[in-house]
PDB file of N, CA and C in Angstrom:
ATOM      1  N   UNK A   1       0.839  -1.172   0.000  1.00  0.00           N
ATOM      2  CA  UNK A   1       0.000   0.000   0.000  1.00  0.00           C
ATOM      3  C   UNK A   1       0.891   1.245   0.000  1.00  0.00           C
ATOM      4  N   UNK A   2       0.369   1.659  -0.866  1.00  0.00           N
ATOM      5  CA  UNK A   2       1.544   3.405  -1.082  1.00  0.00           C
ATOM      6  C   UNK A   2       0.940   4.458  -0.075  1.00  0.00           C
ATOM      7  N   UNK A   3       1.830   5.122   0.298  1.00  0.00           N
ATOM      8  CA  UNK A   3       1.450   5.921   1.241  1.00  0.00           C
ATOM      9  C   UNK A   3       0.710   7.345   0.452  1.00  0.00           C
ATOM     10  N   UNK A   4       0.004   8.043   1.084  1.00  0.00           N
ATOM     11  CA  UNK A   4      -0.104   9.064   0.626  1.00  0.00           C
ATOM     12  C   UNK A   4       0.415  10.334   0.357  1.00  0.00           C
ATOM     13  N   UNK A   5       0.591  10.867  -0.762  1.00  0.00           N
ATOM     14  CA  UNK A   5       1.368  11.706  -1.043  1.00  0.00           C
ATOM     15  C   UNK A   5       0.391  13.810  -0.234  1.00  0.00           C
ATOM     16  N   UNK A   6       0.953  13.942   0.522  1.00  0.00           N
ATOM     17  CA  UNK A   6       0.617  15.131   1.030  1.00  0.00           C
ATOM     18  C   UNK A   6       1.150  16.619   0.351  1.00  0.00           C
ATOM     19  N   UNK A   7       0.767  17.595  -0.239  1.00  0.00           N
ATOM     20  CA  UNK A   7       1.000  18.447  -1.045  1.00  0.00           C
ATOM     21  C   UNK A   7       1.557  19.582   0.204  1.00  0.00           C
ATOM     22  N   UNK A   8       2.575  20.171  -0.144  1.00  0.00           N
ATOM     23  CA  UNK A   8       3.032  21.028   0.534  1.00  0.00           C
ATOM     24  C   UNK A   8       2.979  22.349   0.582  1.00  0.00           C
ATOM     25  N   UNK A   9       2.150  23.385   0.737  1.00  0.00           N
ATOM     26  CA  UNK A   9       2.318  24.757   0.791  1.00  0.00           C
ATOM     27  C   UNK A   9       3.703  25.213   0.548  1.00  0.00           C
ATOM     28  N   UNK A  10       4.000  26.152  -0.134  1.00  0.00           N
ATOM     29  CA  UNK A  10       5.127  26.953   0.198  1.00  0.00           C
ATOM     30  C   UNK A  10       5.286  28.407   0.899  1.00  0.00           C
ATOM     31  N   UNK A  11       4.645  28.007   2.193  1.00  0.00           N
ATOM     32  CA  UNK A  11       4.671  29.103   2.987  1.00  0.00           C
ATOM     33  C   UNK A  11       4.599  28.372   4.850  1.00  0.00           C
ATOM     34  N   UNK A  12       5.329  29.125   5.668  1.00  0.00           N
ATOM     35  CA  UNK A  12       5.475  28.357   7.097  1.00  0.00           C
ATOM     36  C   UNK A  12       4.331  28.146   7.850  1.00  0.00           C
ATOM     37  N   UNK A  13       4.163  27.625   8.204  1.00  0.00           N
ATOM     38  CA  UNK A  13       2.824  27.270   9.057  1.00  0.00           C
ATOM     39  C   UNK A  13       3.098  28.243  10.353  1.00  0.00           C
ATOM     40  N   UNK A  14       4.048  28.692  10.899  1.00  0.00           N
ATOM     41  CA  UNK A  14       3.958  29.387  12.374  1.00  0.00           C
ATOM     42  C   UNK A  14       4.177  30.749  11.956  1.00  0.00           C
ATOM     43  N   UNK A  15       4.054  31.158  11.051  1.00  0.00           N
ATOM     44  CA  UNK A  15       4.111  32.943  10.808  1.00  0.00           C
ATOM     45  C   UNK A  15       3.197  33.489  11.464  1.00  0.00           C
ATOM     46  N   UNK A  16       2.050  33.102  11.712  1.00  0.00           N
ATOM     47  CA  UNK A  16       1.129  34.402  12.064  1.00  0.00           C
ATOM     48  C   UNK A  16       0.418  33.743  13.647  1.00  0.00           C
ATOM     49  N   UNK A  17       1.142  32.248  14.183  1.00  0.00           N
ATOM     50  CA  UNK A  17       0.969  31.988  15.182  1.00  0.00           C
ATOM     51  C   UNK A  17       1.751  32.911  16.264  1.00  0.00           C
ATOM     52  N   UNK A  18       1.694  32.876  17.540  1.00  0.00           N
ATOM     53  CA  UNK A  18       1.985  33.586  19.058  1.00  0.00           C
ATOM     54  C   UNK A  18       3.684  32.453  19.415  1.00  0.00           C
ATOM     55  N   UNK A  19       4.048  33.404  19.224  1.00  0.00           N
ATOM     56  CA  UNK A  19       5.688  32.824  19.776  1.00  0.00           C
ATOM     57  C   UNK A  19       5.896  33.047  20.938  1.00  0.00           C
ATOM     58  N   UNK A  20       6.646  32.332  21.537  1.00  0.00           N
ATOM     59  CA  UNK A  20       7.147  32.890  23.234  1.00  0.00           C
ATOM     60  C   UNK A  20       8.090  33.745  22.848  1.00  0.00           C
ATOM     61  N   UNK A  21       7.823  34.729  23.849  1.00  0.00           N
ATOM     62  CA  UNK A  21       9.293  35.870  23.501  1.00  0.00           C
ATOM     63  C   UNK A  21      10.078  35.466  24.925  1.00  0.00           C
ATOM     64  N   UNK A  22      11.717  35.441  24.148  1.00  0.00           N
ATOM     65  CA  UNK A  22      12.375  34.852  25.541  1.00  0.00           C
ATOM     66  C   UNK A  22      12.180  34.777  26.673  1.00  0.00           C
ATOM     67  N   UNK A  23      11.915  36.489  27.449  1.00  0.00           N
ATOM     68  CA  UNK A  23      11.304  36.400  28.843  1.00  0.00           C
ATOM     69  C   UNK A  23      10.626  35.321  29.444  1.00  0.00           C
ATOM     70  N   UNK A  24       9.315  35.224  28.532  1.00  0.00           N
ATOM     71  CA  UNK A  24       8.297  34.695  28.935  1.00  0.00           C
ATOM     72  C   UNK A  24       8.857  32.963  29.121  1.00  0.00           C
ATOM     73  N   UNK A  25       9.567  32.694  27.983  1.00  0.00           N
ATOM     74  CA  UNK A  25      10.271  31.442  27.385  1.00  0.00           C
ATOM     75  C   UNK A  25      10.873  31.138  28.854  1.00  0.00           C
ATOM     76  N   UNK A  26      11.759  31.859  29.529  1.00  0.00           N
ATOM     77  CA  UNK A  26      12.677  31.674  30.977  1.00  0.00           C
ATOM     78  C   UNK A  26      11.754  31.747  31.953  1.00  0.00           C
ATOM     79  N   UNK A  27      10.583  32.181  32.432  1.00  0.00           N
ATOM     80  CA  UNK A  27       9.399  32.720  33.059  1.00  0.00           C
ATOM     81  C   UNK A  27       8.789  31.018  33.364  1.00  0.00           C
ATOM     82  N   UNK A  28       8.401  30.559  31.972  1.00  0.00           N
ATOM     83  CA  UNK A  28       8.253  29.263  32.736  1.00  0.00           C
ATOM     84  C   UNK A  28       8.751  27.988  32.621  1.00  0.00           C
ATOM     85  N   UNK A  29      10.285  28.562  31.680  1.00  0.00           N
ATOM     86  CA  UNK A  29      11.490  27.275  32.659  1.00  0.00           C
ATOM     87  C   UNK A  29      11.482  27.620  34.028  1.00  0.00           C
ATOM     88  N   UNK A  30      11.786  28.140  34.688  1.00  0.00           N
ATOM     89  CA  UNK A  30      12.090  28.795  35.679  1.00  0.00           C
ATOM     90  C   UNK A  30      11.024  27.715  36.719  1.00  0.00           C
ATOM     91  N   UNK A  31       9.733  28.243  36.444  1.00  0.00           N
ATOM     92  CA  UNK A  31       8.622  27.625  36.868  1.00  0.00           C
ATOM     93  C   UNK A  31       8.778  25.886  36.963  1.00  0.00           C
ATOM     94  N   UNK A  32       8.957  25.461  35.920  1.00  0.00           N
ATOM     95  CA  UNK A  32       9.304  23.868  35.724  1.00  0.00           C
ATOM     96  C   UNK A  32      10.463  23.882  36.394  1.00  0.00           C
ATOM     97  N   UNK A  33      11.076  24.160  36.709  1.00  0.00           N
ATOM     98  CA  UNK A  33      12.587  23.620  37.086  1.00  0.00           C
ATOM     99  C   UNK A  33      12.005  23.784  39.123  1.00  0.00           C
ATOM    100  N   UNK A  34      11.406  25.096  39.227  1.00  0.00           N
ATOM    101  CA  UNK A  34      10.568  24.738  40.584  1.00  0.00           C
ATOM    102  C   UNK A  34       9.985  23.549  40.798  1.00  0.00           C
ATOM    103  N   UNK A  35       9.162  23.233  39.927  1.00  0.00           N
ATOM    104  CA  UNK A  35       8.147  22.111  40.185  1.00  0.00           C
ATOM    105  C   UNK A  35       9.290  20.364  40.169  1.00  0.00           C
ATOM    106  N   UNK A  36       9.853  20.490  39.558  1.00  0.00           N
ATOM    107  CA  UNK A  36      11.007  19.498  39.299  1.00  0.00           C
ATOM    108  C   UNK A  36      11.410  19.178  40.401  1.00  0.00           C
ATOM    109  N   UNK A  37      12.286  20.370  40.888  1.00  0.00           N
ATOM    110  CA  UNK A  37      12.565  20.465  42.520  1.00  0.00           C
ATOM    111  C   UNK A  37      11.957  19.890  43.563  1.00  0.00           C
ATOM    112  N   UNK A  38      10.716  20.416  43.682  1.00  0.00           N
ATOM    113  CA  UNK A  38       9.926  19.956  44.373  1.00  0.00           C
ATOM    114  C   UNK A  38       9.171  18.404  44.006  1.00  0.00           C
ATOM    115  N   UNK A  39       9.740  18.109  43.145  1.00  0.00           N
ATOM    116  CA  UNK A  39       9.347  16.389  43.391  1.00  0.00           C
ATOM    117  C   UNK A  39      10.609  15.891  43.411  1.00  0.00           C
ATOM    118  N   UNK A  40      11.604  16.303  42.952  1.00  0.00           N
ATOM    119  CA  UNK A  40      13.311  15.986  43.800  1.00  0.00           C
ATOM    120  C   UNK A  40      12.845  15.593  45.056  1.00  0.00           C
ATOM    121  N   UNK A  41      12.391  16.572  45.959  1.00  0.00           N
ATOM    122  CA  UNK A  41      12.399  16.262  47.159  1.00  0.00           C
ATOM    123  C   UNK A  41      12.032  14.997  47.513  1.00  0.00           C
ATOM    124  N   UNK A  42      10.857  14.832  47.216  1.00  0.00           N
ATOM    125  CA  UNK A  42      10.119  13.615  47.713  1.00  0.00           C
ATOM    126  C   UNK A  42      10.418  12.108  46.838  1.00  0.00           C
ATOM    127  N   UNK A  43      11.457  12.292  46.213  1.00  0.00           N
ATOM    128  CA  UNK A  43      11.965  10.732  45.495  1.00  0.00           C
ATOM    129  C   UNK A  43      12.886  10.501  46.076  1.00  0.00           C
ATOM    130  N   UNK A  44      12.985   8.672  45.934  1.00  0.00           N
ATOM    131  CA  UNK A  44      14.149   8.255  46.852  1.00  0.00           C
ATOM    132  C   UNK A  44      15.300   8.436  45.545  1.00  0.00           C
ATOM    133  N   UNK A  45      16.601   7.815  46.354  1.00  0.00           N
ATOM    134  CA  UNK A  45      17.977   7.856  45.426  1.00  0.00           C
ATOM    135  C   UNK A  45      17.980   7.150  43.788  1.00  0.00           C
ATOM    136  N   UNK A  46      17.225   5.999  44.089  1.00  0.00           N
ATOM    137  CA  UNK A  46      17.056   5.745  42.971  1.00  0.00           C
ATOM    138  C   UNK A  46      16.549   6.420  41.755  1.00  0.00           C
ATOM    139  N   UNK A  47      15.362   7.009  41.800  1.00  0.00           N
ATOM    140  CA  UNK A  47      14.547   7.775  41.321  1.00  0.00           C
ATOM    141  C   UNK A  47      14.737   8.865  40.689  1.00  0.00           C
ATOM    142  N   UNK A  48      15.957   9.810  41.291  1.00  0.00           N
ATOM    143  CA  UNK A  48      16.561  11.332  41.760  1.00  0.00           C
ATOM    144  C   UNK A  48      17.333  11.213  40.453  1.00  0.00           C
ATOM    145  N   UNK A  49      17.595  10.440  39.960  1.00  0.00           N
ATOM    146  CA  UNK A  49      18.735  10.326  39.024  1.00  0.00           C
ATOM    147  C   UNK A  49      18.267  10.990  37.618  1.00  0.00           C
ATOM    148  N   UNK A  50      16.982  10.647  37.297  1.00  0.00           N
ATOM    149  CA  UNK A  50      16.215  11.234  35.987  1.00  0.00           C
ATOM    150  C   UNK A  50      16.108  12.629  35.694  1.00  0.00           C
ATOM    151  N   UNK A  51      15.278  12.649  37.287  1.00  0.00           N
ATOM    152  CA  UNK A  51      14.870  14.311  37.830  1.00  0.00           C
ATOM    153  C   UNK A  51      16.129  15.113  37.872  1.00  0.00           C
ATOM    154  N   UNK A  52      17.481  14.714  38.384  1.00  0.00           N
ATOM    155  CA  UNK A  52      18.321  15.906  38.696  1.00  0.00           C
ATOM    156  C   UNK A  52      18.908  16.124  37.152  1.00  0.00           C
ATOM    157  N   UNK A  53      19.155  15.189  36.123  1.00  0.00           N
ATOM    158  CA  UNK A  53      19.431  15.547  34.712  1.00  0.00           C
ATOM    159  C   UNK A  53      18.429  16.026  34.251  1.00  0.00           C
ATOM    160  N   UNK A  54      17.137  15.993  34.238  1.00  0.00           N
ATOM    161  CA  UNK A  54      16.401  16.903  33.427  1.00  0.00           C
ATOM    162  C   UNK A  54      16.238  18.448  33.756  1.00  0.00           C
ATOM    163  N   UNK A  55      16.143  18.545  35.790  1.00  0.00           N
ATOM    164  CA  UNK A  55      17.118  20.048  36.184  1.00  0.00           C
ATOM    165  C   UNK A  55      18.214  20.642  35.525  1.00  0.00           C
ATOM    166  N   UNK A  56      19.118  19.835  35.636  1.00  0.00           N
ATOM    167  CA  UNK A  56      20.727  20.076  34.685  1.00  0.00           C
ATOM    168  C   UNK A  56      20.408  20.698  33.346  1.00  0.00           C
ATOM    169  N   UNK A  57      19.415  19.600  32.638  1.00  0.00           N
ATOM    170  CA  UNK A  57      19.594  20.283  31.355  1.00  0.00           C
ATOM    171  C   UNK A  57      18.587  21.455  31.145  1.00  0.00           C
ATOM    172  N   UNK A  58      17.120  21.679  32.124  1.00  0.00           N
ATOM    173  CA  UNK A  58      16.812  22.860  31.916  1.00  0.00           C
ATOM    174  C   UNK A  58      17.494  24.079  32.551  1.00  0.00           C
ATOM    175  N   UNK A  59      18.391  23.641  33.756  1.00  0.00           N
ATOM    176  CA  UNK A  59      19.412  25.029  33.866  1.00  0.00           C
ATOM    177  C   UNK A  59      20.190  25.189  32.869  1.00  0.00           C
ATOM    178  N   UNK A  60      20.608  24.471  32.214  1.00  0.00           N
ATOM    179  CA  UNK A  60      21.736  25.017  31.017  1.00  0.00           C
ATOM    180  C   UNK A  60      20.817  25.842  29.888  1.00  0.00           C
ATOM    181  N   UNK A  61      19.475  25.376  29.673  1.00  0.00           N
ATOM    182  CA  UNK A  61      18.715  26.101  28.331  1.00  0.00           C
ATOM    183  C   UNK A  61      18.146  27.304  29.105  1.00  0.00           C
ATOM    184  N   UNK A  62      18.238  27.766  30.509  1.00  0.00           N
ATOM    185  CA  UNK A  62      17.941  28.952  31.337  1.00  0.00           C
ATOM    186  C   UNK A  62      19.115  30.207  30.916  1.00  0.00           C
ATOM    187  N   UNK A  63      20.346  29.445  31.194  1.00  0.00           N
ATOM    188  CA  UNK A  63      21.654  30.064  31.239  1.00  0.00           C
ATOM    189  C   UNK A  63      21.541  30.413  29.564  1.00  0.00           C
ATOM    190  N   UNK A  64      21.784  29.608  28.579  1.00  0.00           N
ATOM    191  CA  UNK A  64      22.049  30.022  27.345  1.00  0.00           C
ATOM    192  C   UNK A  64      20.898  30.646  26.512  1.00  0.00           C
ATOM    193  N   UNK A  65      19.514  30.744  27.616  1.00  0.00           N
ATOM    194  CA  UNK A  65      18.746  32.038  27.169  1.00  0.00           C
ATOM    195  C   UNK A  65      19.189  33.331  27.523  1.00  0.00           C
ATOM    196  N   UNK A  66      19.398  33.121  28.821  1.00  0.00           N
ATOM    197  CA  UNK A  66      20.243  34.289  29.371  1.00  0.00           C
ATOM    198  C   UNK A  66      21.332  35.074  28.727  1.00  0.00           C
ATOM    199  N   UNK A  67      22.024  33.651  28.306  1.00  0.00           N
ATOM    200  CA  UNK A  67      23.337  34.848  27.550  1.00  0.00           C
ATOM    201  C   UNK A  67      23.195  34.829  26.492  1.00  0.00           C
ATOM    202  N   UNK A  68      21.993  34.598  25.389  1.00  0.00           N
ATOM    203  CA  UNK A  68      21.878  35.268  24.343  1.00  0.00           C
ATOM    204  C   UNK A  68      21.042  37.035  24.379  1.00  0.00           C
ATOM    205  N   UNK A  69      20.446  36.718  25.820  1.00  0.00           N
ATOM    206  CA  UNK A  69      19.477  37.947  26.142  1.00  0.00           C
ATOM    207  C   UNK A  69      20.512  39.503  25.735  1.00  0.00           C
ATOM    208  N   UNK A  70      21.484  38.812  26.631  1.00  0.00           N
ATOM    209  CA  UNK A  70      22.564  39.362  27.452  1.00  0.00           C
ATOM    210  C   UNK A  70      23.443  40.276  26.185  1.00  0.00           C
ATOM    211  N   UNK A  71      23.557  39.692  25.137  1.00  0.00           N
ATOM    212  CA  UNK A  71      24.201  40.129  23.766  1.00  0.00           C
ATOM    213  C   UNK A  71      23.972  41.441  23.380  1.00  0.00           C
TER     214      UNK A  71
END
């Protein structure tokens, strides 16, 4: 069975959609990386291991919003 062939616009689909503007973008990492935290707390060692790398990597996409802000 052939798949269907889908016709493509030549124009972007997110032009005239609502973008996060950085602020807002860090506003609620910021927020998630709270909430993260706060279930840090309450996992045992085993557990902690997922949660503290997905902290890690949303502090690093905090920081390198920051220092593009910063430019």
């Amino acid at each position: 069975m052939a798949e269907e062939q889908i016709e493509q616009i030549p124009l972007s689909d997110w032009t005239d959609q609502d973008l996060l503007t950085n602020e807002l973008a860090e506003s609620l990492l910021e927020k998630e990386i709270e909430q993260e935290e706060t279930t840090l707390a309450s996992l045992g060692e085993a557990e902690a291991a997922p949660v503290r790398r997905r902290i890690a990597a949303m502090r690093s996409a905090q920081e390198s919003a920051r220092a593009r802000r910063s430019k």
